[in-house]
PDB file of N, CA and C in Angstrom:
ATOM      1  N   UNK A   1       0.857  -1.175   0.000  1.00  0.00           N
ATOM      2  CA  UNK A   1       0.000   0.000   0.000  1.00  0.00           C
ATOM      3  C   UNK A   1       0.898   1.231   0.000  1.00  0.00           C
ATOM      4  N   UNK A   2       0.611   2.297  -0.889  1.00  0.00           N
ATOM      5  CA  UNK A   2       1.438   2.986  -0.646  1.00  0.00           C
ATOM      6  C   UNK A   2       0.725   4.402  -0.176  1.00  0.00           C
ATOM      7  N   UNK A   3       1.756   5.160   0.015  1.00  0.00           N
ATOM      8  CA  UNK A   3       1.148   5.989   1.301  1.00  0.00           C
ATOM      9  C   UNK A   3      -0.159   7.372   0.609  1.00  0.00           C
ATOM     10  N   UNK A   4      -0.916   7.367  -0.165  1.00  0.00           N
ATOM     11  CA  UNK A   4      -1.784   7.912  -0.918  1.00  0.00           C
ATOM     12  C   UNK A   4      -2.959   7.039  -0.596  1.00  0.00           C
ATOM     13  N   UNK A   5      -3.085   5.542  -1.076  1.00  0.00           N
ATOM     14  CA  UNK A   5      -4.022   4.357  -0.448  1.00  0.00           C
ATOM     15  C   UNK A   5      -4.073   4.655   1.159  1.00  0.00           C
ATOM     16  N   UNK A   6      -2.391   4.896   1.910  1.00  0.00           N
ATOM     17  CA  UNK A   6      -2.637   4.319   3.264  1.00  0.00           C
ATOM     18  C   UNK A   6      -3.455   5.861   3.561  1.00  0.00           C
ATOM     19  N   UNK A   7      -3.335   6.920   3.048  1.00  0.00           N
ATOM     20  CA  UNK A   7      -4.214   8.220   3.728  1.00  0.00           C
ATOM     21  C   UNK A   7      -6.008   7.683   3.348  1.00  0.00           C
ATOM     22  N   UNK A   8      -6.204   7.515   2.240  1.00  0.00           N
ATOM     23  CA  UNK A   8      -7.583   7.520   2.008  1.00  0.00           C
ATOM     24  C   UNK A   8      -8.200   6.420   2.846  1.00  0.00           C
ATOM     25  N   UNK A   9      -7.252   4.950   3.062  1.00  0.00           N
ATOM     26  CA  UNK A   9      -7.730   4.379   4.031  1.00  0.00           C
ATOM     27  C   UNK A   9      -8.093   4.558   5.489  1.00  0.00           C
ATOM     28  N   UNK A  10      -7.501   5.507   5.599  1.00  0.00           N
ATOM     29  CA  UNK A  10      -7.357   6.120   7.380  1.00  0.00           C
ATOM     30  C   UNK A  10      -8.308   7.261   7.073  1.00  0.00           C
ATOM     31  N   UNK A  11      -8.366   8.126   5.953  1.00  0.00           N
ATOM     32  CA  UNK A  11     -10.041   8.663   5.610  1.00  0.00           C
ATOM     33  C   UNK A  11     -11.293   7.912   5.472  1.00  0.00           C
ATOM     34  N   UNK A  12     -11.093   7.294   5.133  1.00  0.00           N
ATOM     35  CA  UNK A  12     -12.596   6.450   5.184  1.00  0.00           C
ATOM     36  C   UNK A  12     -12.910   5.948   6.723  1.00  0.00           C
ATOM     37  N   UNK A  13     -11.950   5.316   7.380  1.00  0.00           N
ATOM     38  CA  UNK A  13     -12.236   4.620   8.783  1.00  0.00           C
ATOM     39  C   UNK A  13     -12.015   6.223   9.980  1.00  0.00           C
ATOM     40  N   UNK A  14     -12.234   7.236   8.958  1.00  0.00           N
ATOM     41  CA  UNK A  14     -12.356   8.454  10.280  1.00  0.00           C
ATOM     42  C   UNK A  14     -14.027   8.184  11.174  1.00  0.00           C
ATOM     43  N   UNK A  15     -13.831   8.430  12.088  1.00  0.00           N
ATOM     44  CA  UNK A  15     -14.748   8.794  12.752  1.00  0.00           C
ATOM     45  C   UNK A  15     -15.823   7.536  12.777  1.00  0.00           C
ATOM     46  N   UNK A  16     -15.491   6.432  12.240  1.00  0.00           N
ATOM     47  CA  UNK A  16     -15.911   5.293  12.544  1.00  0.00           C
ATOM     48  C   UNK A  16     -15.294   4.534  13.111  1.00  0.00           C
ATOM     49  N   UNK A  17     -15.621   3.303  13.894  1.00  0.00           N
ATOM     50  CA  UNK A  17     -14.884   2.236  15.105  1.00  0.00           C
ATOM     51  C   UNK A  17     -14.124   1.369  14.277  1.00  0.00           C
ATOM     52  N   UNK A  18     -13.167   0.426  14.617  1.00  0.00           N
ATOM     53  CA  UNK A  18     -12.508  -0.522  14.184  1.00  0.00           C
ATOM     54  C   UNK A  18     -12.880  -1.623  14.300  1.00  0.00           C
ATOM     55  N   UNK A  19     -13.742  -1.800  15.097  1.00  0.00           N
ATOM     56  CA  UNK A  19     -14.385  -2.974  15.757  1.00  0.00           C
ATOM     57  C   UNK A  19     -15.715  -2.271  16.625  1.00  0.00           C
ATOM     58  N   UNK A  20     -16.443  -3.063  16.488  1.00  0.00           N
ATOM     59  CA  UNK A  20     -18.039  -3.519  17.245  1.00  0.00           C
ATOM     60  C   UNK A  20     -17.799  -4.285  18.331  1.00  0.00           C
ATOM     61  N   UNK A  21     -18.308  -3.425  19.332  1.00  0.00           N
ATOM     62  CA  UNK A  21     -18.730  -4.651  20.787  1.00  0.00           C
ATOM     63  C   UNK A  21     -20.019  -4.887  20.428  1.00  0.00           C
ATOM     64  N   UNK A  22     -20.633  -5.991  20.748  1.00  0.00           N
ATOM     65  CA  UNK A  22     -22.090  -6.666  20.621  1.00  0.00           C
ATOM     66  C   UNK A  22     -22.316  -7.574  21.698  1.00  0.00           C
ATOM     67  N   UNK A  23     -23.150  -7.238  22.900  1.00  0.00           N
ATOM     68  CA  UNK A  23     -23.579  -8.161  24.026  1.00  0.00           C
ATOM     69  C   UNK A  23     -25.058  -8.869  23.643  1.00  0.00           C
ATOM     70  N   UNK A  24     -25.181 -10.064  23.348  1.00  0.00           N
ATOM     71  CA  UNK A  24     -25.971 -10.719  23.247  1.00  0.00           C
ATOM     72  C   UNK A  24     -25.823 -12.150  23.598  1.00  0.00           C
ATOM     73  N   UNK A  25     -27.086 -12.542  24.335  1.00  0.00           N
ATOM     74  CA  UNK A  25     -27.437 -13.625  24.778  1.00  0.00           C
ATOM     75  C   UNK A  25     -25.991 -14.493  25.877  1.00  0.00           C
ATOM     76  N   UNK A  26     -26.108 -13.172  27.081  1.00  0.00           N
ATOM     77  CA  UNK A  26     -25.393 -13.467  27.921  1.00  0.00           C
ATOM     78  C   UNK A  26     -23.795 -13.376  27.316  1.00  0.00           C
ATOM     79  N   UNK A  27     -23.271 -13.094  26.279  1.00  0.00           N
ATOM     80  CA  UNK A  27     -21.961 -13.461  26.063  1.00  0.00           C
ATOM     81  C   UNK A  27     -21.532 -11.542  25.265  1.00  0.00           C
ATOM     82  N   UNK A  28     -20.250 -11.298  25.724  1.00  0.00           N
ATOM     83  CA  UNK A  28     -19.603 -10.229  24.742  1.00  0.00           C
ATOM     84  C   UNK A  28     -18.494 -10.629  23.566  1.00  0.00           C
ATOM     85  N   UNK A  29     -19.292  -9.930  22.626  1.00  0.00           N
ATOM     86  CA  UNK A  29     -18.641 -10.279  20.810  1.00  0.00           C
ATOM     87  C   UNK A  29     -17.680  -9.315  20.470  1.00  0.00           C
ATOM     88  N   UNK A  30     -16.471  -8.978  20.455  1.00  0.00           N
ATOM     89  CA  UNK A  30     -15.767  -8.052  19.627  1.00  0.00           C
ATOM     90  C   UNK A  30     -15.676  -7.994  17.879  1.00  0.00           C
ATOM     91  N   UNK A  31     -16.080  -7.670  17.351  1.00  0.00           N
ATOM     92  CA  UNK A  31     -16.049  -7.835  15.721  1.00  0.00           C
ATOM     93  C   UNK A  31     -15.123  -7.144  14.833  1.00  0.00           C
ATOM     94  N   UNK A  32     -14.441  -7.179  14.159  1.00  0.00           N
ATOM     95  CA  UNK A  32     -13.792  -5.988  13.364  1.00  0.00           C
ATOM     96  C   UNK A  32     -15.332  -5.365  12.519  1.00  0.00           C
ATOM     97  N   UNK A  33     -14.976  -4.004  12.458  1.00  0.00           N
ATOM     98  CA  UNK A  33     -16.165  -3.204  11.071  1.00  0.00           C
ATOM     99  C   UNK A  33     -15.772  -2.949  10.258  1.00  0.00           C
ATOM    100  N   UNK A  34     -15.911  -2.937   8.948  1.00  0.00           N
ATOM    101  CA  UNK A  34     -15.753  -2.535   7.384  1.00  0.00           C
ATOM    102  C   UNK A  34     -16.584  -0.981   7.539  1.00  0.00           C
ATOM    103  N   UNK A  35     -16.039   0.034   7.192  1.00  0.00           N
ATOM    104  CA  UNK A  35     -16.698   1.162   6.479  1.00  0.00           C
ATOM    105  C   UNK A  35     -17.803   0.735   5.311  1.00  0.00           C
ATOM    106  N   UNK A  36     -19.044   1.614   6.113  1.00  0.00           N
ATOM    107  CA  UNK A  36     -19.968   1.235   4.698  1.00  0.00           C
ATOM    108  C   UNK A  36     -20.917  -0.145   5.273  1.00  0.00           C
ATOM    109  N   UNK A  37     -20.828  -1.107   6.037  1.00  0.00           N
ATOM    110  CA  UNK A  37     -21.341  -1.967   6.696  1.00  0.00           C
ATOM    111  C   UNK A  37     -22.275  -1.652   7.609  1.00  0.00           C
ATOM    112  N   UNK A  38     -23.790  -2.502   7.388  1.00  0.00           N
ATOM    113  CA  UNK A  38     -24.583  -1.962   8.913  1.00  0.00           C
ATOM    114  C   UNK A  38     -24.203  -2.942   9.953  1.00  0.00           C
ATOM    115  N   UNK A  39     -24.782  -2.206  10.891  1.00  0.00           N
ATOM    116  CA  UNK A  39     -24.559  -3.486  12.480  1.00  0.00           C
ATOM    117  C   UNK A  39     -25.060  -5.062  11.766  1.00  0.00           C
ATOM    118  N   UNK A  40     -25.994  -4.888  10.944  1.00  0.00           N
ATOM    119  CA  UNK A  40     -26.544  -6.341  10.746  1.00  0.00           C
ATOM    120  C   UNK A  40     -25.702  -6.894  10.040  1.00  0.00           C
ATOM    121  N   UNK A  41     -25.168  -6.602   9.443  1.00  0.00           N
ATOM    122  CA  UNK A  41     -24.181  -7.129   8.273  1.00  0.00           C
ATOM    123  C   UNK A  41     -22.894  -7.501   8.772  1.00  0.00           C
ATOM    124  N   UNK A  42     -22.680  -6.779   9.881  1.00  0.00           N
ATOM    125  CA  UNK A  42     -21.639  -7.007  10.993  1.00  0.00           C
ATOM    126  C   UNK A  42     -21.717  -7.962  11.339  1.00  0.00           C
ATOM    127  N   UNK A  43     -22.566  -7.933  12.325  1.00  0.00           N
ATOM    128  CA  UNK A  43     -23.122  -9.233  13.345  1.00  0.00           C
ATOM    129  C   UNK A  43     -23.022 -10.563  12.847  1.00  0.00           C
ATOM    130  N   UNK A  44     -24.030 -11.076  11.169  1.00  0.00           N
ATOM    131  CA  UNK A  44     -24.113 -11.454  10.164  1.00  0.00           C
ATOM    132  C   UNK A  44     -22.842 -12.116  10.234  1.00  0.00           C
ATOM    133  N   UNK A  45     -21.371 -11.406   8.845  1.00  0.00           N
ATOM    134  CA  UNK A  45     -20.002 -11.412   8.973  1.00  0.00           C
ATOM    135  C   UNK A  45     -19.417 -12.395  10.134  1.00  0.00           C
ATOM    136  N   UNK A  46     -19.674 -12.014  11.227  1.00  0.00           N
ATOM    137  CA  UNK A  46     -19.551 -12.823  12.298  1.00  0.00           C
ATOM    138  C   UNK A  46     -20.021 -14.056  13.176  1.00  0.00           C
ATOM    139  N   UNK A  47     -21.313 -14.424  12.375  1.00  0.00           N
ATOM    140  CA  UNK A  47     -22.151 -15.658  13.111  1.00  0.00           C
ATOM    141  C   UNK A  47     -22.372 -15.019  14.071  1.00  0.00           C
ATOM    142  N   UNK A  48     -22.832 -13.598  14.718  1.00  0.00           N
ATOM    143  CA  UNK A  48     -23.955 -13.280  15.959  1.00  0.00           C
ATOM    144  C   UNK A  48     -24.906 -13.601  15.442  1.00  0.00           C
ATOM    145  N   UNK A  49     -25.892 -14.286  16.126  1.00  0.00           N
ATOM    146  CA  UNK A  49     -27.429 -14.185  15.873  1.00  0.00           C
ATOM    147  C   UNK A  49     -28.075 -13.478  16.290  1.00  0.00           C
ATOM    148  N   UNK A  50     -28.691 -12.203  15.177  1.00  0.00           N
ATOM    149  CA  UNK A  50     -28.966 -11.443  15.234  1.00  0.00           C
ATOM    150  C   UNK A  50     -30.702 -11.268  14.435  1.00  0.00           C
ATOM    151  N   UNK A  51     -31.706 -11.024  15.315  1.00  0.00           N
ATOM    152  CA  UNK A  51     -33.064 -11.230  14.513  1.00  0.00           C
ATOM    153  C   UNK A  51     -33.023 -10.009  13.371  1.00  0.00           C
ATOM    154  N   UNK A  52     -33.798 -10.723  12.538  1.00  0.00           N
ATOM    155  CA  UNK A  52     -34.528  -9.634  11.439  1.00  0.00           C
ATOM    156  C   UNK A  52     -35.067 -10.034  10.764  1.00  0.00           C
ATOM    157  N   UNK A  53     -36.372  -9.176   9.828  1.00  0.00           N
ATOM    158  CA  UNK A  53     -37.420 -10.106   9.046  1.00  0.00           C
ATOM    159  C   UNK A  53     -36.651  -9.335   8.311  1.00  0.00           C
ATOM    160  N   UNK A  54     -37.629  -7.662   7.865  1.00  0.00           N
ATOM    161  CA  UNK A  54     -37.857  -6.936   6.739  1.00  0.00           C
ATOM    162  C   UNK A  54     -36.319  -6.575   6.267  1.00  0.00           C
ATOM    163  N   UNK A  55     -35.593  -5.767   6.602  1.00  0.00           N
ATOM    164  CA  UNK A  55     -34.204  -5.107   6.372  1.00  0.00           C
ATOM    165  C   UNK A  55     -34.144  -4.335   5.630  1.00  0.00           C
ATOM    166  N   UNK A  56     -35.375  -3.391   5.745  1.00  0.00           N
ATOM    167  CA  UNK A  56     -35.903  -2.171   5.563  1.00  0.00           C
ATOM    168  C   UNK A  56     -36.454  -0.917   6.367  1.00  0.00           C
ATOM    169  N   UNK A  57     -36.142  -1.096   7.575  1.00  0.00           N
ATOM    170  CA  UNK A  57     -36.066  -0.311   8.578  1.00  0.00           C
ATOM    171  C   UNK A  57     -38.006   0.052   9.210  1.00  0.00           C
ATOM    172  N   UNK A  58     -38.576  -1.046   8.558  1.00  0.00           N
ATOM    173  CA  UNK A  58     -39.898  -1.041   8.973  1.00  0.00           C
ATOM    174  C   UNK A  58     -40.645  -1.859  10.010  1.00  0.00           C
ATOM    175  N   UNK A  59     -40.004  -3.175  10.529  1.00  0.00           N
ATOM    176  CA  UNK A  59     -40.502  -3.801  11.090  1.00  0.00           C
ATOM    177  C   UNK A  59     -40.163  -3.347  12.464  1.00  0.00           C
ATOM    178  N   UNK A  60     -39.231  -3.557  12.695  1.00  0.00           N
ATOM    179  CA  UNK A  60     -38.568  -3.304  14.151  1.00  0.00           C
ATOM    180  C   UNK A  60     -38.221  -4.443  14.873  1.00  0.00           C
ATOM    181  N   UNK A  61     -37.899  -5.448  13.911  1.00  0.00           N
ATOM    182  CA  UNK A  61     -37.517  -6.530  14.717  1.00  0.00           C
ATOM    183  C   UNK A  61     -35.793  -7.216  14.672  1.00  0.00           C
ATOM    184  N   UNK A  62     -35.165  -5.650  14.575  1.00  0.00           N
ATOM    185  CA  UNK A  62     -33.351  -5.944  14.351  1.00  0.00           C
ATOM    186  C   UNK A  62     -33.694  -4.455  15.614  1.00  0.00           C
ATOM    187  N   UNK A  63     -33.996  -4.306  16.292  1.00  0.00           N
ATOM    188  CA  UNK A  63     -33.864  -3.536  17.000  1.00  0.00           C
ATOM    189  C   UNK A  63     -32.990  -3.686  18.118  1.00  0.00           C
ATOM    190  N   UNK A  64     -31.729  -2.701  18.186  1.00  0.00           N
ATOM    191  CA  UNK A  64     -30.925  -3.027  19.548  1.00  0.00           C
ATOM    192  C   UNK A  64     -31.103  -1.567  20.790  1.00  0.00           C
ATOM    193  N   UNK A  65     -30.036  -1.851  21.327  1.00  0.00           N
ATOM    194  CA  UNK A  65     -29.917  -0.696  21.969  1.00  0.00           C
ATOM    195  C   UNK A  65     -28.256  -0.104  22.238  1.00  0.00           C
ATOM    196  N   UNK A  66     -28.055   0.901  21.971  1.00  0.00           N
ATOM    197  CA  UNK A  66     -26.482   1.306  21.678  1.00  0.00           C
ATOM    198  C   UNK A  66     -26.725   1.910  23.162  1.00  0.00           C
ATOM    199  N   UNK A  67     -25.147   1.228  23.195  1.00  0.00           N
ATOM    200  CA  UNK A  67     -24.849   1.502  24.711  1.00  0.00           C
ATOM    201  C   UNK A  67     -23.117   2.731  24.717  1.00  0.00           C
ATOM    202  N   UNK A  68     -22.682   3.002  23.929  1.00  0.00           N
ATOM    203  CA  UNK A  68     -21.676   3.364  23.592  1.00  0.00           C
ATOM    204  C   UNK A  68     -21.345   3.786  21.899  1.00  0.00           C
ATOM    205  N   UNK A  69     -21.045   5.378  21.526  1.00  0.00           N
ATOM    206  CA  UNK A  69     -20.806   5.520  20.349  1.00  0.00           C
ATOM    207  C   UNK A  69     -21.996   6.010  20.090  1.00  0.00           C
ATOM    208  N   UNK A  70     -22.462   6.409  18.401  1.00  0.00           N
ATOM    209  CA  UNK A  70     -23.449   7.082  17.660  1.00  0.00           C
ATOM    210  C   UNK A  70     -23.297   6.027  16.451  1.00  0.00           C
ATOM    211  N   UNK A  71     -24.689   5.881  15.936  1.00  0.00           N
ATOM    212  CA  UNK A  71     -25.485   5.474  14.900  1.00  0.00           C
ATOM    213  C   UNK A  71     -26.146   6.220  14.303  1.00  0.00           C
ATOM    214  N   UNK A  72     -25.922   6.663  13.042  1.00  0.00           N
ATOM    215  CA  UNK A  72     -26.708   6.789  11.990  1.00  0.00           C
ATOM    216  C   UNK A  72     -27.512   5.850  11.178  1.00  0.00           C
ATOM    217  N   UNK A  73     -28.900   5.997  11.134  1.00  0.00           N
ATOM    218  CA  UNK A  73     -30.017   4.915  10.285  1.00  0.00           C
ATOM    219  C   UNK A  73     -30.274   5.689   9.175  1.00  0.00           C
ATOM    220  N   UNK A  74     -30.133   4.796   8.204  1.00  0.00           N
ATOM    221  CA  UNK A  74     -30.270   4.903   6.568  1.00  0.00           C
ATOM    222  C   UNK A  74     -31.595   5.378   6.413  1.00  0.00           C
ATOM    223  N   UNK A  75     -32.779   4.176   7.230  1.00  0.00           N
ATOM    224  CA  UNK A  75     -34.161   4.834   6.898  1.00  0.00           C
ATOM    225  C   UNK A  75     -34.899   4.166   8.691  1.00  0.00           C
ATOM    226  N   UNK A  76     -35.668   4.892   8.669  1.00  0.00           N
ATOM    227  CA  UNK A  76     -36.238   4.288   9.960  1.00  0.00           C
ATOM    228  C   UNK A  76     -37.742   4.688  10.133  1.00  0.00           C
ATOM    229  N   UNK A  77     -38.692   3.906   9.998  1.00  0.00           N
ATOM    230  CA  UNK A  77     -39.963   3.918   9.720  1.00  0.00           C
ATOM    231  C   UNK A  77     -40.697   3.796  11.026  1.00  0.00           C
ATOM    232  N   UNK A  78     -40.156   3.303  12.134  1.00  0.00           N
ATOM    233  CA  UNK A  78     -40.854   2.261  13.381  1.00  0.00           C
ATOM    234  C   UNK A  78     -40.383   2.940  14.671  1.00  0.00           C
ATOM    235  N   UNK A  79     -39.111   3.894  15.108  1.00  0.00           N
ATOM    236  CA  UNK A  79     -38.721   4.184  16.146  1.00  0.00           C
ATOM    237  C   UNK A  79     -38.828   5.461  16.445  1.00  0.00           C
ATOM    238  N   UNK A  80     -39.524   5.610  17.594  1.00  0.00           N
ATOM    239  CA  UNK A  80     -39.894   7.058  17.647  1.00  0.00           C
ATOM    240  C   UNK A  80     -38.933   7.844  18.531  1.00  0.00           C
ATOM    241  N   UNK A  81     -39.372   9.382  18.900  1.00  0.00           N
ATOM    242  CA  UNK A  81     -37.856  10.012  18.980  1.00  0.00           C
ATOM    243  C   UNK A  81     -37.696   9.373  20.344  1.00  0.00           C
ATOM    244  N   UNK A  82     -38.422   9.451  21.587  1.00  0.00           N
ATOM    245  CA  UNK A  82     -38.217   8.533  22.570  1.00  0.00           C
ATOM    246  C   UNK A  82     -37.324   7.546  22.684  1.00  0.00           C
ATOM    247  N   UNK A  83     -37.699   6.412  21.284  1.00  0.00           N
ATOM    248  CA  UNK A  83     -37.116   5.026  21.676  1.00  0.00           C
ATOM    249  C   UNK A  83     -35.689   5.405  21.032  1.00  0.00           C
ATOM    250  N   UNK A  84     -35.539   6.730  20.096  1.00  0.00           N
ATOM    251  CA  UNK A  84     -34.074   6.919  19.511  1.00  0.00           C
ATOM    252  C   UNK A  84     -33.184   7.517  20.617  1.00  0.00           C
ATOM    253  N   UNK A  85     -33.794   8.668  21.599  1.00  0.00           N
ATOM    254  CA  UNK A  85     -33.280   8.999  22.824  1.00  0.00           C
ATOM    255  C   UNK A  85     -33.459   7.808  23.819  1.00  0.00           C
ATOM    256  N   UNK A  86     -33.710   6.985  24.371  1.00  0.00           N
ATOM    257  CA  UNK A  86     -33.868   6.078  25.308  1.00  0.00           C
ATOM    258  C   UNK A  86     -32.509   4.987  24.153  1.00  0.00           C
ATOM    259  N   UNK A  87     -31.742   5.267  23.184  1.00  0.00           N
ATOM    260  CA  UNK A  87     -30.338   4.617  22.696  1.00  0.00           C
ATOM    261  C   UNK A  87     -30.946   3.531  21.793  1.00  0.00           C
ATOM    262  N   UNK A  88     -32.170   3.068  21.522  1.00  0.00           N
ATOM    263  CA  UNK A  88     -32.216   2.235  20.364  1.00  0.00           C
ATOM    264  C   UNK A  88     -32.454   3.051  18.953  1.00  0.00           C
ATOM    265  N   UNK A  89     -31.862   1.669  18.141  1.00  0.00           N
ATOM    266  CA  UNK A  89     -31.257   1.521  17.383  1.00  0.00           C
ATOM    267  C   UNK A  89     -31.949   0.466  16.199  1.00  0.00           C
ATOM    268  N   UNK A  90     -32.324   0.545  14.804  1.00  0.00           N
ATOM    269  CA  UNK A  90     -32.267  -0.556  13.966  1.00  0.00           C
ATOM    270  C   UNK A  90     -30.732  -1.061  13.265  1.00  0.00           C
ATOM    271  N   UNK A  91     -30.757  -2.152  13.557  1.00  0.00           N
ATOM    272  CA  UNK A  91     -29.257  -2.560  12.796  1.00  0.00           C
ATOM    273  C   UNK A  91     -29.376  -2.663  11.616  1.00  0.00           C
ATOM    274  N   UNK A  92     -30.471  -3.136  11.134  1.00  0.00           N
ATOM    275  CA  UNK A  92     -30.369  -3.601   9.436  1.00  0.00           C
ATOM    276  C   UNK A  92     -30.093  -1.910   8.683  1.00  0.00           C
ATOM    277  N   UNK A  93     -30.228  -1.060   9.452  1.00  0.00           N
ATOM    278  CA  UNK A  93     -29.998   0.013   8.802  1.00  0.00           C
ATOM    279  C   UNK A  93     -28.886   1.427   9.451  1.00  0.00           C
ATOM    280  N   UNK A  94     -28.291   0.672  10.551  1.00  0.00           N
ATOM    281  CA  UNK A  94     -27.525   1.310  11.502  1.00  0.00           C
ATOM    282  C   UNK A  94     -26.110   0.879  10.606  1.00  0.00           C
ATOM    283  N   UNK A  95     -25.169   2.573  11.147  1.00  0.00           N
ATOM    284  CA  UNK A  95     -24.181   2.793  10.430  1.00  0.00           C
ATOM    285  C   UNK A  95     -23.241   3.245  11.516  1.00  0.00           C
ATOM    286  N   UNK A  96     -22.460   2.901  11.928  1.00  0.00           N
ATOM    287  CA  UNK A  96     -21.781   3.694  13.487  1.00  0.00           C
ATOM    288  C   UNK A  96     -20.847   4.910  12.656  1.00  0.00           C
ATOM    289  N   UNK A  97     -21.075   5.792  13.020  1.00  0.00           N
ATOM    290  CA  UNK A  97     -20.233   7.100  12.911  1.00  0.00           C
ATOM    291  C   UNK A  97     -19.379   7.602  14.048  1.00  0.00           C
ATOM    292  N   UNK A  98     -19.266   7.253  14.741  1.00  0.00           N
ATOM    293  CA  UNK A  98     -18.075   7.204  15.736  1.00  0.00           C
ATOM    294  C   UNK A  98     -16.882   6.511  16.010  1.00  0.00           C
ATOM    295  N   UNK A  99     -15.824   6.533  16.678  1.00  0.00           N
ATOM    296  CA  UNK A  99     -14.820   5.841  16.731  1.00  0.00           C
ATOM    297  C   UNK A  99     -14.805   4.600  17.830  1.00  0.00           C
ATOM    298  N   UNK A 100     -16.396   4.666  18.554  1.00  0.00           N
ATOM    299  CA  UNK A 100     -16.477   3.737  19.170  1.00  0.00           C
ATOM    300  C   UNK A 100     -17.986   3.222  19.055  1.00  0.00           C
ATOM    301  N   UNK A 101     -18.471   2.288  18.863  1.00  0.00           N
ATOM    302  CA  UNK A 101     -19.338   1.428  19.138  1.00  0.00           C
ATOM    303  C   UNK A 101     -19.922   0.141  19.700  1.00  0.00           C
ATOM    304  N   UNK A 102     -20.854   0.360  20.448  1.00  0.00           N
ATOM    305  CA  UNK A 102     -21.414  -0.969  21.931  1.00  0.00           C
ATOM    306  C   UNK A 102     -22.559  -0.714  21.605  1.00  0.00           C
ATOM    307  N   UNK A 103     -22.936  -2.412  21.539  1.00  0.00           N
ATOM    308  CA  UNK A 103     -24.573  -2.380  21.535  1.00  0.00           C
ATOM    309  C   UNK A 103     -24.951  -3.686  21.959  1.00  0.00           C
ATOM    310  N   UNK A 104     -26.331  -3.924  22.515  1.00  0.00           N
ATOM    311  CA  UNK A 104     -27.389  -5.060  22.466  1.00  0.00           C
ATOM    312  C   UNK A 104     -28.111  -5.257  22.203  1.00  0.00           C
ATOM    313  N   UNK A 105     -28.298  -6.921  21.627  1.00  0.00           N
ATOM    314  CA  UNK A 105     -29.296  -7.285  21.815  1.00  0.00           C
ATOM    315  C   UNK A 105     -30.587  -7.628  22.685  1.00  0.00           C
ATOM    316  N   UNK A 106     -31.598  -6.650  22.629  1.00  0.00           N
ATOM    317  CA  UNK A 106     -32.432  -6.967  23.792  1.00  0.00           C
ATOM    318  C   UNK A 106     -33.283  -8.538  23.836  1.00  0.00           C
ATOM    319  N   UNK A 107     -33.180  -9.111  24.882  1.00  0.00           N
ATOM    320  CA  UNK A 107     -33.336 -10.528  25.143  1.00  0.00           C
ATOM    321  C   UNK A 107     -34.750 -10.909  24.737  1.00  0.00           C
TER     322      UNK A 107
END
């Protein structure tokens, strides 16, 4: 890689995490993240089992709760500002924009 690649690479992974924490079903997951990847696709990548029907940000059944870091959702049809202030989250359409990200699955 030479050092033109190695800048744009270290531009793209600005202000996003290197890795995903994910607490689900009693156990903690460290994941590496790809830029451009949602939490579901993450999780996915990794064998977490992670629910979801639609993966269109309508059902609400990839719903987590971020415990650490910021998410941006692509589209979100189902979560109101409450449940977005009270830290949930849809994964099938969640994008972490921070340099750190923690989340769960609620049981």
């Amino acid at each position: 890689m030479n050092s033109t690649e190695s800048e744009s690479a270290s531009e793209d992974r600005r202000g996003k995490p290197a890795e995903i924490t994910v607490h689900a079903l009693g156990r903690e997951y460290r994941m590496p993240y790809h830029p451009g990847d949602t939490l579901l696709q993450t999780m996915r990548q990794n064998g977490i089992p992670a629910p979801s029907l639609c993966e269109q940000g309508v059902c609400g059944s990839c719903m987590v709760r971020r415990l650490q870091g910021e998410v941006e959702l692509r589209e979100n049809f189902i979560l109101t500002d409450e449940d977005l202030a009270a830290g949930y989250t849809l994964a099938c359409q969640g994008l972490p924009v921070s340099e750190v990200c923690e989340i769960e699955i609620p049981s």
